[in-house]
PDB file of N, CA and C in Angstrom:
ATOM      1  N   UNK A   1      -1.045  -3.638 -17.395  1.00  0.00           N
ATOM      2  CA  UNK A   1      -0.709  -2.616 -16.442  1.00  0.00           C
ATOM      3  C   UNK A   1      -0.990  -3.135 -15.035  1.00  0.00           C
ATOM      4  N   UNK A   2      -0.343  -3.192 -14.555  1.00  0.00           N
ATOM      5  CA  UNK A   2      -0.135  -3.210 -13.072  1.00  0.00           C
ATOM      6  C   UNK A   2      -0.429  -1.582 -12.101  1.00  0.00           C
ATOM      7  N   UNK A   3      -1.093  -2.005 -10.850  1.00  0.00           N
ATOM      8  CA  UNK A   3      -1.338  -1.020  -9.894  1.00  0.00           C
ATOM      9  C   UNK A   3      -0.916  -1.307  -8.719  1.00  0.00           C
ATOM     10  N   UNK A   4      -0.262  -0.602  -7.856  1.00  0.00           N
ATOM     11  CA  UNK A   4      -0.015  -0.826  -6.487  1.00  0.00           C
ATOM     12  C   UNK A   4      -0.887   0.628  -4.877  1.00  0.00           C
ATOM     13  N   UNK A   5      -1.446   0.238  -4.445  1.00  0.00           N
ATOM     14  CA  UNK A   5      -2.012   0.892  -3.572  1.00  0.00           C
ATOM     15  C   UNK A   5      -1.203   1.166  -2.036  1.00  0.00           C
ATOM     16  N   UNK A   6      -1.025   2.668  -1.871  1.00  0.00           N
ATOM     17  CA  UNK A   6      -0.273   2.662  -1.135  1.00  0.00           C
ATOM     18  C   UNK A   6      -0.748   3.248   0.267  1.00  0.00           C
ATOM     19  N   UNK A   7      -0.887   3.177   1.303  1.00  0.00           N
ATOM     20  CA  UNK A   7      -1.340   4.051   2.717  1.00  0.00           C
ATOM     21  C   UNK A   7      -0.052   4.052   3.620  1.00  0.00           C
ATOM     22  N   UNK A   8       1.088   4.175   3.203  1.00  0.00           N
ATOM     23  CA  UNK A   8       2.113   4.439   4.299  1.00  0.00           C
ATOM     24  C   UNK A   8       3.198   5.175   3.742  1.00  0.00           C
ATOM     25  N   UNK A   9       4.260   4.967   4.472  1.00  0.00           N
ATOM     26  CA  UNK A   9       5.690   5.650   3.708  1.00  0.00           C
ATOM     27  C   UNK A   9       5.824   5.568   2.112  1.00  0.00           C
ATOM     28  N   UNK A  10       5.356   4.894   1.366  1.00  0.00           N
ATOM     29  CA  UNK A  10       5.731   5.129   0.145  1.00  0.00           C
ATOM     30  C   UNK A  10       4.927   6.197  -0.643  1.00  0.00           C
ATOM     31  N   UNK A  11       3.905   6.744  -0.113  1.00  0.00           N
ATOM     32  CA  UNK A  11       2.988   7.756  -0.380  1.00  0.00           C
ATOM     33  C   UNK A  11       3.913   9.067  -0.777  1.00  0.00           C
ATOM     34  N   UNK A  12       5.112   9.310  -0.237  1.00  0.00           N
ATOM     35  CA  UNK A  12       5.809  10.236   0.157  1.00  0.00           C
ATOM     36  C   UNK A  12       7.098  10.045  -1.225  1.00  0.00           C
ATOM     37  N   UNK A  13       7.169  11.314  -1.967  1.00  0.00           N
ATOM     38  CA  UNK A  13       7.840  10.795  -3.431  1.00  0.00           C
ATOM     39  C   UNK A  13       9.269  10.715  -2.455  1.00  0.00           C
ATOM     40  N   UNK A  14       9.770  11.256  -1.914  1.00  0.00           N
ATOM     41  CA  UNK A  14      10.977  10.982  -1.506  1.00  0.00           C
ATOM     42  C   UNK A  14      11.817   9.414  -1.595  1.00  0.00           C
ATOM     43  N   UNK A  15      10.658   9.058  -0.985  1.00  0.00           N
ATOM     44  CA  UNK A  15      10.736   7.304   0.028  1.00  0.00           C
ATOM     45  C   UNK A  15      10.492   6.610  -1.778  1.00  0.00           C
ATOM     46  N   UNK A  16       9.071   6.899  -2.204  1.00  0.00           N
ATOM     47  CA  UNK A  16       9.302   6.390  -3.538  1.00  0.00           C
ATOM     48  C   UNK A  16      10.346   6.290  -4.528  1.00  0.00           C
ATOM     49  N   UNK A  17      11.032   7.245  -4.489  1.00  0.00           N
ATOM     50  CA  UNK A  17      12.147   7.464  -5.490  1.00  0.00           C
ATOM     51  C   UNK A  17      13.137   6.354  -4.878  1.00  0.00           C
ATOM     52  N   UNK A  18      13.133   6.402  -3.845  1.00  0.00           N
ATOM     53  CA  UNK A  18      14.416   5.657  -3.101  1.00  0.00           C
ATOM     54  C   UNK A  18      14.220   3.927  -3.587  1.00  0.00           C
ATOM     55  N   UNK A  19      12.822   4.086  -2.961  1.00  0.00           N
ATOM     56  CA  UNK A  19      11.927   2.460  -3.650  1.00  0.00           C
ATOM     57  C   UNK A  19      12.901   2.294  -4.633  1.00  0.00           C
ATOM     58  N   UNK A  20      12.039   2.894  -5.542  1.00  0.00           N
ATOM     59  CA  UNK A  20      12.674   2.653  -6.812  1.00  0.00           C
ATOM     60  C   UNK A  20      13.367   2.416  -7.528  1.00  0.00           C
ATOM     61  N   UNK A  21      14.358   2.893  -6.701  1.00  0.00           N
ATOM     62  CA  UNK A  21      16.292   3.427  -7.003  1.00  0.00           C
ATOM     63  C   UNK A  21      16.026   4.473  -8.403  1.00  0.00           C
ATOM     64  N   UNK A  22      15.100   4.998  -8.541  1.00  0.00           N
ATOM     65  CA  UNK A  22      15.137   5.820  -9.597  1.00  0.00           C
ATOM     66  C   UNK A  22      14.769   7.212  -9.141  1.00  0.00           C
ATOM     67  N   UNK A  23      15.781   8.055  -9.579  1.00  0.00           N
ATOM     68  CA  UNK A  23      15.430   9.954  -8.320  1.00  0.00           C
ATOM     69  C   UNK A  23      14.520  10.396  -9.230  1.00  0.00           C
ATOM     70  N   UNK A  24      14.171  11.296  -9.057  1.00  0.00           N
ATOM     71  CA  UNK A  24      12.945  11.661  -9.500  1.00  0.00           C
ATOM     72  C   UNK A  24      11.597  11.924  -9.294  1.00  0.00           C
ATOM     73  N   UNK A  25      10.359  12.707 -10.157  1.00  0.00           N
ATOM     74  CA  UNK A  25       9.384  12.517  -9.400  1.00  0.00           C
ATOM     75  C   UNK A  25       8.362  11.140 -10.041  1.00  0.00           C
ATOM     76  N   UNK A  26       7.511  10.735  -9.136  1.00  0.00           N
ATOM     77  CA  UNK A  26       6.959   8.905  -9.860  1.00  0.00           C
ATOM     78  C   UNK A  26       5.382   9.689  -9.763  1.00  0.00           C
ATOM     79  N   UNK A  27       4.497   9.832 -10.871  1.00  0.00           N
ATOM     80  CA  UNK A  27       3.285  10.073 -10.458  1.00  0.00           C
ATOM     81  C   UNK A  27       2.566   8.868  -9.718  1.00  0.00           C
ATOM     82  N   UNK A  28       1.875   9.672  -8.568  1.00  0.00           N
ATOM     83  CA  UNK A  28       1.188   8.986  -7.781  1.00  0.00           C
ATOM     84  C   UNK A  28      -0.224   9.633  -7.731  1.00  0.00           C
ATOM     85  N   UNK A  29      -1.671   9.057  -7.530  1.00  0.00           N
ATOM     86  CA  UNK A  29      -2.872   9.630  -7.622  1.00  0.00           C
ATOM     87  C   UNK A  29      -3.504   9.271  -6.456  1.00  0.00           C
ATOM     88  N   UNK A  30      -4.560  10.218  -5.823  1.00  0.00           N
ATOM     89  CA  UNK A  30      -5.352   9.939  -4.641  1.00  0.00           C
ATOM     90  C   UNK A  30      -5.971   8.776  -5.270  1.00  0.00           C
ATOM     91  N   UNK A  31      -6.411   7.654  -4.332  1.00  0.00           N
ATOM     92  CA  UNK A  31      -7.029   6.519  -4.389  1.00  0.00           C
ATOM     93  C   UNK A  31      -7.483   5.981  -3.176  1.00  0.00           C
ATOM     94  N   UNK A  32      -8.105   4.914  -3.192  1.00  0.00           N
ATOM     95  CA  UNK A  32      -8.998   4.018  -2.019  1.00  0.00           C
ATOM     96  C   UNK A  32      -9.251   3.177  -1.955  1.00  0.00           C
ATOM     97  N   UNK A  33      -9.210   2.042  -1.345  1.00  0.00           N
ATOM     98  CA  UNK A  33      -9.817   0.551  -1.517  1.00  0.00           C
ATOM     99  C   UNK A  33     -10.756   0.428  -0.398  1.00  0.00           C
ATOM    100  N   UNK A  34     -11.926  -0.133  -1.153  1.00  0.00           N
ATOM    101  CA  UNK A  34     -13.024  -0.751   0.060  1.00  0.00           C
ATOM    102  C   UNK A  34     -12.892  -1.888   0.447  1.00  0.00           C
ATOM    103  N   UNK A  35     -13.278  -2.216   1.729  1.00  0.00           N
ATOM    104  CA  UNK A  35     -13.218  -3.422   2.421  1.00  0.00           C
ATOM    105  C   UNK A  35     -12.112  -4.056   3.121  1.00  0.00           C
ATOM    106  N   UNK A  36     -11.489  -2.723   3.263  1.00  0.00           N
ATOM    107  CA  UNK A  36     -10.488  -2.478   4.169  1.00  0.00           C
ATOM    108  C   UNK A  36     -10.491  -1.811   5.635  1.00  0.00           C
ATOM    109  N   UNK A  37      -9.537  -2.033   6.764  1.00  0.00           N
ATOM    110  CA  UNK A  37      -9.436  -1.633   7.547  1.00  0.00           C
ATOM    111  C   UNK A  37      -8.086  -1.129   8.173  1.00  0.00           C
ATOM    112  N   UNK A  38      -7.968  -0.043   8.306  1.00  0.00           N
ATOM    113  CA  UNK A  38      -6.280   0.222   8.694  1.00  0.00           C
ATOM    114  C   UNK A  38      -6.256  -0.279  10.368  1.00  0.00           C
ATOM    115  N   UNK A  39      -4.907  -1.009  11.019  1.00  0.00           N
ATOM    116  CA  UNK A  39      -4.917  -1.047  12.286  1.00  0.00           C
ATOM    117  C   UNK A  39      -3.314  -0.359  12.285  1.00  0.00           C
ATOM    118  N   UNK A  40      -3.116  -0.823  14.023  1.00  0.00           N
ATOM    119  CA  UNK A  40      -1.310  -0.823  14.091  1.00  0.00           C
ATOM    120  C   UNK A  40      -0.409  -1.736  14.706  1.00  0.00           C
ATOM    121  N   UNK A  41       0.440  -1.582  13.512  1.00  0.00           N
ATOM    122  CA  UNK A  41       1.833  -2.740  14.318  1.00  0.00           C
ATOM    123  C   UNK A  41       2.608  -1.959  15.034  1.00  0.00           C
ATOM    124  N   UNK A  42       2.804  -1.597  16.237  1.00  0.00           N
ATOM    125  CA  UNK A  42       3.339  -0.868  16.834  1.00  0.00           C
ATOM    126  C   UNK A  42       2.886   0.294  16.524  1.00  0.00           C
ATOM    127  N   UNK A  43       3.743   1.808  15.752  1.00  0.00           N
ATOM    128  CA  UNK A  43       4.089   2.830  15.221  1.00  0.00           C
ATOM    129  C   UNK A  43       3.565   2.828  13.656  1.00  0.00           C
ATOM    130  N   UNK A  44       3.630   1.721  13.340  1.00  0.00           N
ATOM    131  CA  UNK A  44       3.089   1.335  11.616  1.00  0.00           C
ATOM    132  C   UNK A  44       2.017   0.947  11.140  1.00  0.00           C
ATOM    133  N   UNK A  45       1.264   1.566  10.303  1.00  0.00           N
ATOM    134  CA  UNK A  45      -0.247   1.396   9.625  1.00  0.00           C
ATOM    135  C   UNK A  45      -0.567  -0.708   9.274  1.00  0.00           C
ATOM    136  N   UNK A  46      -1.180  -1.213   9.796  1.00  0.00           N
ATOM    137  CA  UNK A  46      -1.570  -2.237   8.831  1.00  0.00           C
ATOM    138  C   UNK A  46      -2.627  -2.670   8.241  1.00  0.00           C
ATOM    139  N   UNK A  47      -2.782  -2.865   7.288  1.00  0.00           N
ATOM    140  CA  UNK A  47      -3.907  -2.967   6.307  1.00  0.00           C
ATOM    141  C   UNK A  47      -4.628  -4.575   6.657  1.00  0.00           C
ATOM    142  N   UNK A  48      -6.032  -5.010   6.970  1.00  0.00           N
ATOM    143  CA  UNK A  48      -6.640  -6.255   7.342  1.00  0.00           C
ATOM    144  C   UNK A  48      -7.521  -5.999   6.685  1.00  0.00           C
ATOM    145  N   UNK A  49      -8.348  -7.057   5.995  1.00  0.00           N
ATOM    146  CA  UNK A  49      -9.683  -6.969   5.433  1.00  0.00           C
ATOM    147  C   UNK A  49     -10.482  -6.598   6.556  1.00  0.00           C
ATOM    148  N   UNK A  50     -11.885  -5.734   6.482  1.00  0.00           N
ATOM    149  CA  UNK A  50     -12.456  -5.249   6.869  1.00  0.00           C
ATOM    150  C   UNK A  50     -14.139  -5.213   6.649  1.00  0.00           C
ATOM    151  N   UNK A  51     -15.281  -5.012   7.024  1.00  0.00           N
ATOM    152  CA  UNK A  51     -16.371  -4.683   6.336  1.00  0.00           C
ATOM    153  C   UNK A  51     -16.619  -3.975   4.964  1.00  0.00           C
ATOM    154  N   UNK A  52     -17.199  -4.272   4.498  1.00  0.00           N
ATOM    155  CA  UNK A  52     -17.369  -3.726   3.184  1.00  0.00           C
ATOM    156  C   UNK A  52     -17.763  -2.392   2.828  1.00  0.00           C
ATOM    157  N   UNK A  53     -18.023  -1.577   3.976  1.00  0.00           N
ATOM    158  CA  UNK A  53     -18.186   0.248   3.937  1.00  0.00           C
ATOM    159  C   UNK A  53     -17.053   0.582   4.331  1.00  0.00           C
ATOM    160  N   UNK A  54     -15.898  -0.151   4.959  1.00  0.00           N
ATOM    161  CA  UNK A  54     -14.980   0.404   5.064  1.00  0.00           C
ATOM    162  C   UNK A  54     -14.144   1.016   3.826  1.00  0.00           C
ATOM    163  N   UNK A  55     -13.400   2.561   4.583  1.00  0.00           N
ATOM    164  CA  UNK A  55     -12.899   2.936   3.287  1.00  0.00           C
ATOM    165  C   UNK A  55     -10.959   3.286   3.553  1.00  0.00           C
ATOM    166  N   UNK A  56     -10.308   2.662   3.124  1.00  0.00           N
ATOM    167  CA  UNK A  56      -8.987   3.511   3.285  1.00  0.00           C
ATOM    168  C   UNK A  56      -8.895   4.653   1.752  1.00  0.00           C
ATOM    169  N   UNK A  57      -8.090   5.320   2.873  1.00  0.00           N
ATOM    170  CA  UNK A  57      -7.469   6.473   1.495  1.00  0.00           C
ATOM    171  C   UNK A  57      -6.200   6.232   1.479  1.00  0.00           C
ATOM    172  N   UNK A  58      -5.582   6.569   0.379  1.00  0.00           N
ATOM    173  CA  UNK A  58      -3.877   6.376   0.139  1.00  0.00           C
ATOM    174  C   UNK A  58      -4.029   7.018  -1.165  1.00  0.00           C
ATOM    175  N   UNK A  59      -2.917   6.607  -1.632  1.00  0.00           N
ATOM    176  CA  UNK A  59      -2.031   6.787  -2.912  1.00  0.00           C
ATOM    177  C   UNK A  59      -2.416   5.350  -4.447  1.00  0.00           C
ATOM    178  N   UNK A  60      -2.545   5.677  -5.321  1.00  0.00           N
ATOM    179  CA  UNK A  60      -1.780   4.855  -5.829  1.00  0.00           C
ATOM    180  C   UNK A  60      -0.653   5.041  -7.595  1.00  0.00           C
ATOM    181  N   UNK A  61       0.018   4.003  -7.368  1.00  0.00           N
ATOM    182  CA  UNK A  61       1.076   3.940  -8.477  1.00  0.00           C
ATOM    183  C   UNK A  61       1.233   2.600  -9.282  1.00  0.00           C
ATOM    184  N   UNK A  62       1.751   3.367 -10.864  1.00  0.00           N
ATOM    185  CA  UNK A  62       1.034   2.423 -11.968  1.00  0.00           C
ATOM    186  C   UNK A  62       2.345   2.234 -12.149  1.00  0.00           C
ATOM    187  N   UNK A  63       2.387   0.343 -11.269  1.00  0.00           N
ATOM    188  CA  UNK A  63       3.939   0.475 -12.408  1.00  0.00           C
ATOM    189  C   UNK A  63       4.107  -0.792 -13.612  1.00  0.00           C
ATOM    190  N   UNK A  64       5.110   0.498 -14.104  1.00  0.00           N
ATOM    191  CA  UNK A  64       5.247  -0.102 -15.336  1.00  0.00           C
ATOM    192  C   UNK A  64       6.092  -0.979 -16.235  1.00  0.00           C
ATOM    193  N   UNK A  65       7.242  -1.261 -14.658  1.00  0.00           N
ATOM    194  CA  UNK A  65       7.965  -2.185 -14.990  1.00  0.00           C
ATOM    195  C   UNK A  65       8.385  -3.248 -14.335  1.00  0.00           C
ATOM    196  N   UNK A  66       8.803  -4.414 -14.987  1.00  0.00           N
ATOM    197  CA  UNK A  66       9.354  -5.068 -13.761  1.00  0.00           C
ATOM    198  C   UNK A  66       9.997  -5.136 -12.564  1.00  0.00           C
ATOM    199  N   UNK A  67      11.151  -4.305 -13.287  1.00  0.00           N
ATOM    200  CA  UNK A  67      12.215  -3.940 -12.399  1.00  0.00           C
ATOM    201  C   UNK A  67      11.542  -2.703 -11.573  1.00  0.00           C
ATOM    202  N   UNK A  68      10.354  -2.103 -11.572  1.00  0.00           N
ATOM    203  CA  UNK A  68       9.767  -1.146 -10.430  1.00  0.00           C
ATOM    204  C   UNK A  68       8.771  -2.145  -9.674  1.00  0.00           C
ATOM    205  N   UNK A  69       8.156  -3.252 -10.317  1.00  0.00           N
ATOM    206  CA  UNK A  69       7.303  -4.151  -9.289  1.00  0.00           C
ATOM    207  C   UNK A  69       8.289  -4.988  -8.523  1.00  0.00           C
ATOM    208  N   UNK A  70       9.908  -5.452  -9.048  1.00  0.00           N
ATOM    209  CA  UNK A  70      10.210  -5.887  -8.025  1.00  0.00           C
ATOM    210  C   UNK A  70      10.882  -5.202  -6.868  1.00  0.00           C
ATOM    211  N   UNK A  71      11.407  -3.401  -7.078  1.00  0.00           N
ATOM    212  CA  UNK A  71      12.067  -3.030  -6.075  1.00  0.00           C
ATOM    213  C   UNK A  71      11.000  -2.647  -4.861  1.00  0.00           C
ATOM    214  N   UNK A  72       9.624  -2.698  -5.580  1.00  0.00           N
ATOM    215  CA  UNK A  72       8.821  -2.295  -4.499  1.00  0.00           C
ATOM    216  C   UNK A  72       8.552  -3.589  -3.728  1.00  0.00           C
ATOM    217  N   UNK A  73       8.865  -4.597  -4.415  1.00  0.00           N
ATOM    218  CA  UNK A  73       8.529  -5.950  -3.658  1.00  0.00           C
ATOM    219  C   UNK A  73       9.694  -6.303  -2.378  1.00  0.00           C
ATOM    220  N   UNK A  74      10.944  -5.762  -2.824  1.00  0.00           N
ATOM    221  CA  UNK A  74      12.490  -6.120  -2.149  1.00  0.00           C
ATOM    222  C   UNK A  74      12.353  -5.284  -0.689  1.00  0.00           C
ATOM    223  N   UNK A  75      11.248  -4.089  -1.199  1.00  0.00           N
ATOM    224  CA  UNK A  75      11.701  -2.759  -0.219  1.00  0.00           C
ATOM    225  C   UNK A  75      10.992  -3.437   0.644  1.00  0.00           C
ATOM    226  N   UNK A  76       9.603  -3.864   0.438  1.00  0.00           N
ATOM    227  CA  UNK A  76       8.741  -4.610   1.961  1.00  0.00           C
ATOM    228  C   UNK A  76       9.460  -5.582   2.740  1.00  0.00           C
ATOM    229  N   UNK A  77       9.757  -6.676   1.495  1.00  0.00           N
ATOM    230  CA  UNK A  77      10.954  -7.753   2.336  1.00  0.00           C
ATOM    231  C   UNK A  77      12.041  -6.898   3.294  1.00  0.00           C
ATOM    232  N   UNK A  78      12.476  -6.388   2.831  1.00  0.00           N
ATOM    233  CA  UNK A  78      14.104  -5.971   3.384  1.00  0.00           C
ATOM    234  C   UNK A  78      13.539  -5.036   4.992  1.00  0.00           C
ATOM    235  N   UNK A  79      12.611  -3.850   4.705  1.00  0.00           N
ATOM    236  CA  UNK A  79      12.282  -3.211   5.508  1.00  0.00           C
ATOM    237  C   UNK A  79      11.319  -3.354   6.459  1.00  0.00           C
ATOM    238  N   UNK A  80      10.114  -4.230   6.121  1.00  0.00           N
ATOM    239  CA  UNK A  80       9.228  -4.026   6.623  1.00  0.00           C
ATOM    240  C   UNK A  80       9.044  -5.775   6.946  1.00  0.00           C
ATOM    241  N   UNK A  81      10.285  -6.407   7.660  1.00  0.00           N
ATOM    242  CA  UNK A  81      10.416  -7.718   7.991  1.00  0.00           C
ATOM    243  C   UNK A  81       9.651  -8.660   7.273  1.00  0.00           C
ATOM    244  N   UNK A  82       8.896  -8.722   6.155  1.00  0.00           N
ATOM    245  CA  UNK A  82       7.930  -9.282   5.691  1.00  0.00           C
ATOM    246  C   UNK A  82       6.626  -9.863   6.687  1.00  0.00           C
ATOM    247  N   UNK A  83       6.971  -8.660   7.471  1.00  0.00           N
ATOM    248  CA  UNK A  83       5.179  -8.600   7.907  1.00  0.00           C
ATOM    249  C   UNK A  83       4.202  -8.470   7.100  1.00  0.00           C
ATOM    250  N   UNK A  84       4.287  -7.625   5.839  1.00  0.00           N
ATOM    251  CA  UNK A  84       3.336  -7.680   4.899  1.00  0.00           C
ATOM    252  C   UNK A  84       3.511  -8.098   3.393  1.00  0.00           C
ATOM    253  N   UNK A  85       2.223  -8.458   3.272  1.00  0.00           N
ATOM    254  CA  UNK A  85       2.265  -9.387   2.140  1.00  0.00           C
ATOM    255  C   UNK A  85       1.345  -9.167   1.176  1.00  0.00           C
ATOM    256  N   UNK A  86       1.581  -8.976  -0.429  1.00  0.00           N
ATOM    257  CA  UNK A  86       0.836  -8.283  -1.366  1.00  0.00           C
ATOM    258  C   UNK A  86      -0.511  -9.205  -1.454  1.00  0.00           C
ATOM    259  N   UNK A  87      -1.405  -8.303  -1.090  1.00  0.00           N
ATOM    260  CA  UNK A  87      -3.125  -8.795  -1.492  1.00  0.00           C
ATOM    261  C   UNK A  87      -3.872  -8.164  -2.996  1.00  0.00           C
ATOM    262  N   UNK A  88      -4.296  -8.764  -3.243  1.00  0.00           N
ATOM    263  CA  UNK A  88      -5.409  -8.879  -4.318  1.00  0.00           C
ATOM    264  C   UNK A  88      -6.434  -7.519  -4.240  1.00  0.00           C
ATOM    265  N   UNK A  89      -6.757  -6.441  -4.507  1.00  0.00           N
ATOM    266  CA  UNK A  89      -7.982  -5.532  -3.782  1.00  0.00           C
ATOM    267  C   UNK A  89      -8.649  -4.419  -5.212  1.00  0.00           C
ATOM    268  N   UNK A  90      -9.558  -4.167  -4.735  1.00  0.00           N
ATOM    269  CA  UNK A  90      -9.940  -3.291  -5.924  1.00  0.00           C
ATOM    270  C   UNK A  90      -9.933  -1.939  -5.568  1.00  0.00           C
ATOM    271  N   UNK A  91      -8.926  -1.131  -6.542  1.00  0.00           N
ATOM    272  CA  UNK A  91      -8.869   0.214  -5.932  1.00  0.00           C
ATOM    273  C   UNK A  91      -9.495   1.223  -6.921  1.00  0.00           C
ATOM    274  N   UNK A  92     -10.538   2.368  -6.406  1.00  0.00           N
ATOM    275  CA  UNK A  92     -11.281   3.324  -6.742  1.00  0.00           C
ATOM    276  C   UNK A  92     -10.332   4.639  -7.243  1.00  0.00           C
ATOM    277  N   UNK A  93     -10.283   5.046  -8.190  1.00  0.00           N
ATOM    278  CA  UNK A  93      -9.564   5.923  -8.456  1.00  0.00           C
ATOM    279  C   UNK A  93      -9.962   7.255  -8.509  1.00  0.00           C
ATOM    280  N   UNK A  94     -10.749   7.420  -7.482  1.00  0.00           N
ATOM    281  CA  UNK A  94     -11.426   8.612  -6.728  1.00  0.00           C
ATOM    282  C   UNK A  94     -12.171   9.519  -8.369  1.00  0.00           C
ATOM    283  N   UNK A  95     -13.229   8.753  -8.621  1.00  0.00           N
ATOM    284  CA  UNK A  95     -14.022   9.481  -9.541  1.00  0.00           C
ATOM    285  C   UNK A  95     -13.552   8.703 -11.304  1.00  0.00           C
ATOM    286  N   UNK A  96     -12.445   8.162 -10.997  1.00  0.00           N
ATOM    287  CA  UNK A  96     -11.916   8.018 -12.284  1.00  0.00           C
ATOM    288  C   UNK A  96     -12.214   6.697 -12.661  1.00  0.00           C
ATOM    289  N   UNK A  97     -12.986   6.055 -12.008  1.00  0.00           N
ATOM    290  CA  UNK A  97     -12.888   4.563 -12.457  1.00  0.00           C
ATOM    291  C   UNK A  97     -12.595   3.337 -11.258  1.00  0.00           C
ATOM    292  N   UNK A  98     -12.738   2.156 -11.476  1.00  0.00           N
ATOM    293  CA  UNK A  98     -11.773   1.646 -10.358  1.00  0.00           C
ATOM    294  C   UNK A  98     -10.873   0.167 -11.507  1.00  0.00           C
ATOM    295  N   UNK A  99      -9.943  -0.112 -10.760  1.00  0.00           N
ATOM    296  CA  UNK A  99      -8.753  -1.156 -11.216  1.00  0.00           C
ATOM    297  C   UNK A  99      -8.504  -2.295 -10.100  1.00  0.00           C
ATOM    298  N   UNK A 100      -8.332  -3.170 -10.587  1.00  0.00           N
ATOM    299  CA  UNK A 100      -7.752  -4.449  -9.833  1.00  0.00           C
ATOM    300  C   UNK A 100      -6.499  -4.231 -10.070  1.00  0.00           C
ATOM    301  N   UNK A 101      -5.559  -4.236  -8.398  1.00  0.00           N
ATOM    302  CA  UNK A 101      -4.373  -4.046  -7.852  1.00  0.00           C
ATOM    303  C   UNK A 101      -3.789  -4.443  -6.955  1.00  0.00           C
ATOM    304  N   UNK A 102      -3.111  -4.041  -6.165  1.00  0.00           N
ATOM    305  CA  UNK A 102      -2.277  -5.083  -5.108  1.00  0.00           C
ATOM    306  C   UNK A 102      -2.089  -3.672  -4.555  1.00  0.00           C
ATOM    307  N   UNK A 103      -2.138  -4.635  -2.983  1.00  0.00           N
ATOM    308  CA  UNK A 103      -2.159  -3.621  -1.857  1.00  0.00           C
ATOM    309  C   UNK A 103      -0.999  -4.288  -1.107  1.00  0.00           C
ATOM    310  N   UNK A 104      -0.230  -3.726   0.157  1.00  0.00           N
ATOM    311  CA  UNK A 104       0.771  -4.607   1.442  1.00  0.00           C
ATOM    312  C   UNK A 104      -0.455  -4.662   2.583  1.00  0.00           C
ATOM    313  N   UNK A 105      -1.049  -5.560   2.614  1.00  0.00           N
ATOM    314  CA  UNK A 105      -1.734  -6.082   3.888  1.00  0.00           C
ATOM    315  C   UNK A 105      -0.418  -6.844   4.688  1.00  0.00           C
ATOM    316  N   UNK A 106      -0.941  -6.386   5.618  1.00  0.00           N
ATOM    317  CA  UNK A 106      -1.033  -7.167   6.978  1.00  0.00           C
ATOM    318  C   UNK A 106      -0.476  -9.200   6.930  1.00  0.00           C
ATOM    319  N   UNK A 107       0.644  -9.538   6.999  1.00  0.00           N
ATOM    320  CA  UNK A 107       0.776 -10.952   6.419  1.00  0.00           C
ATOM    321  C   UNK A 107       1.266 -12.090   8.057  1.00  0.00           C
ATOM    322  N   UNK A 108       0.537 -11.183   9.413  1.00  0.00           N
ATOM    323  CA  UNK A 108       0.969 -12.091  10.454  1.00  0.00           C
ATOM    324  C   UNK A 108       0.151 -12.163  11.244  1.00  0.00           C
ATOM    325  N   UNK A 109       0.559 -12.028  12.616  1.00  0.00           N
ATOM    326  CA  UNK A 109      -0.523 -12.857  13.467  1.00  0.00           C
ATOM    327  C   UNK A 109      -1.363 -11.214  13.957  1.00  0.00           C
ATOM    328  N   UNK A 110      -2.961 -11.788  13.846  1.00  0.00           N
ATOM    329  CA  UNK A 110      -3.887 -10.505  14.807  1.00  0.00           C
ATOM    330  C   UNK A 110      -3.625  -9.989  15.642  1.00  0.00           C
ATOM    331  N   UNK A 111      -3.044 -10.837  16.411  1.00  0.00           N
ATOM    332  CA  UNK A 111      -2.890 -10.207  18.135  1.00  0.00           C
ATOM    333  C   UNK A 111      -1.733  -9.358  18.052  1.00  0.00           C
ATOM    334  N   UNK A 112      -0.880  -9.547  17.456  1.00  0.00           N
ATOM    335  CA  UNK A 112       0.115  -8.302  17.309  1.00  0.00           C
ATOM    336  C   UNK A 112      -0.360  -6.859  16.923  1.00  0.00           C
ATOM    337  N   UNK A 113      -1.444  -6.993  16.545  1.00  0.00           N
ATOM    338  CA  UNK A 113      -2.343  -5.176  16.162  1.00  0.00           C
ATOM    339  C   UNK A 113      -3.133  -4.830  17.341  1.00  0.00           C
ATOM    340  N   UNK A 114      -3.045  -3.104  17.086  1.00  0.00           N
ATOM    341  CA  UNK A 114      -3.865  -3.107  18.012  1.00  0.00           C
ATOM    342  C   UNK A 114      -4.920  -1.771  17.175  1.00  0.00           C
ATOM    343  N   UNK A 115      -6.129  -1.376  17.906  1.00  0.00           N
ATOM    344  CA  UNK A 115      -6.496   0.170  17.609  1.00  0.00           C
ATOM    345  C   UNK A 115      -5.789   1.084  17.627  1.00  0.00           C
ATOM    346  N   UNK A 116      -5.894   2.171  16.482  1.00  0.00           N
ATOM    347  CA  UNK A 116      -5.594   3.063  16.480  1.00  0.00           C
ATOM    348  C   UNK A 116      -5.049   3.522  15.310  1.00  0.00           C
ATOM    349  N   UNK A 117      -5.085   4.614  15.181  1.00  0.00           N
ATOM    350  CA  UNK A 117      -4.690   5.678  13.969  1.00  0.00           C
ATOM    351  C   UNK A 117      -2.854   6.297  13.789  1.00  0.00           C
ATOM    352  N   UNK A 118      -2.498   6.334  12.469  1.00  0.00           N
ATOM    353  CA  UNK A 118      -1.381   6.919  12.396  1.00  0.00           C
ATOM    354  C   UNK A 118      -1.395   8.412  11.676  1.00  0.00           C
ATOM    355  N   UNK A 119      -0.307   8.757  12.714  1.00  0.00           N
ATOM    356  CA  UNK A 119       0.021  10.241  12.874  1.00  0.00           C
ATOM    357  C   UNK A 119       0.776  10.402  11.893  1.00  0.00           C
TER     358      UNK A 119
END
């Protein structure tokens, strides 16, 4: 089983379904990874390793197929210029346990981020 951790647009089943190319609803569960830090690329969340109390919150989704690990892989390429790039992270499944998963960090240069929070 595969996990993917999400803190941006794909949180949102709409955008997921689209991911996917499959309509429908995709269960998704509150989740968190430590040792993270959210910044911004412009308008857009990016994920950088961080101190180790750091906490993001997001989403995450168990997928279960190939063909769903690669449309989620196509959608970052295609959309999200391959600024980000799947990391390694351990995500807490808010009470339920935690899993080794893959997150979209952050895959370019620092100085392009800056502080701050998304709306």
């Amino acid at each position: 089983m595969e996990y993917n951790f999400f803190c941006g647009s794909p949180m949102d089943q709409p955008t997921l379904a689209k991911i996917l190319q499959e309509p429908g609803w995709h269960e998704l569960h509150s989740a968190k990874i430590l040792g993270w830090e959210c910044k911004m690329w412009g308008k857009y969340r990016a994920l950088v390793r961080g101190s180790a109390d750091n906490v993001i919150h997001g989403m995450v989704f168990e997928v279960r197929t190939s063909e769903e690990r690669d449309s989620i892989i196509a959608y970052e390429d295609a959309y999200e210029t391959g600024a980000y790039g799947l990391q390694d992270c351990v995500i807490d499944l808010d009470g339920r346990g935690r899993v080794h998963g893959k997150a979209f960090a952050w895959n370019g240069e620092s100085e392009s981020l800056r502080e701050g929070t998304f709306d």
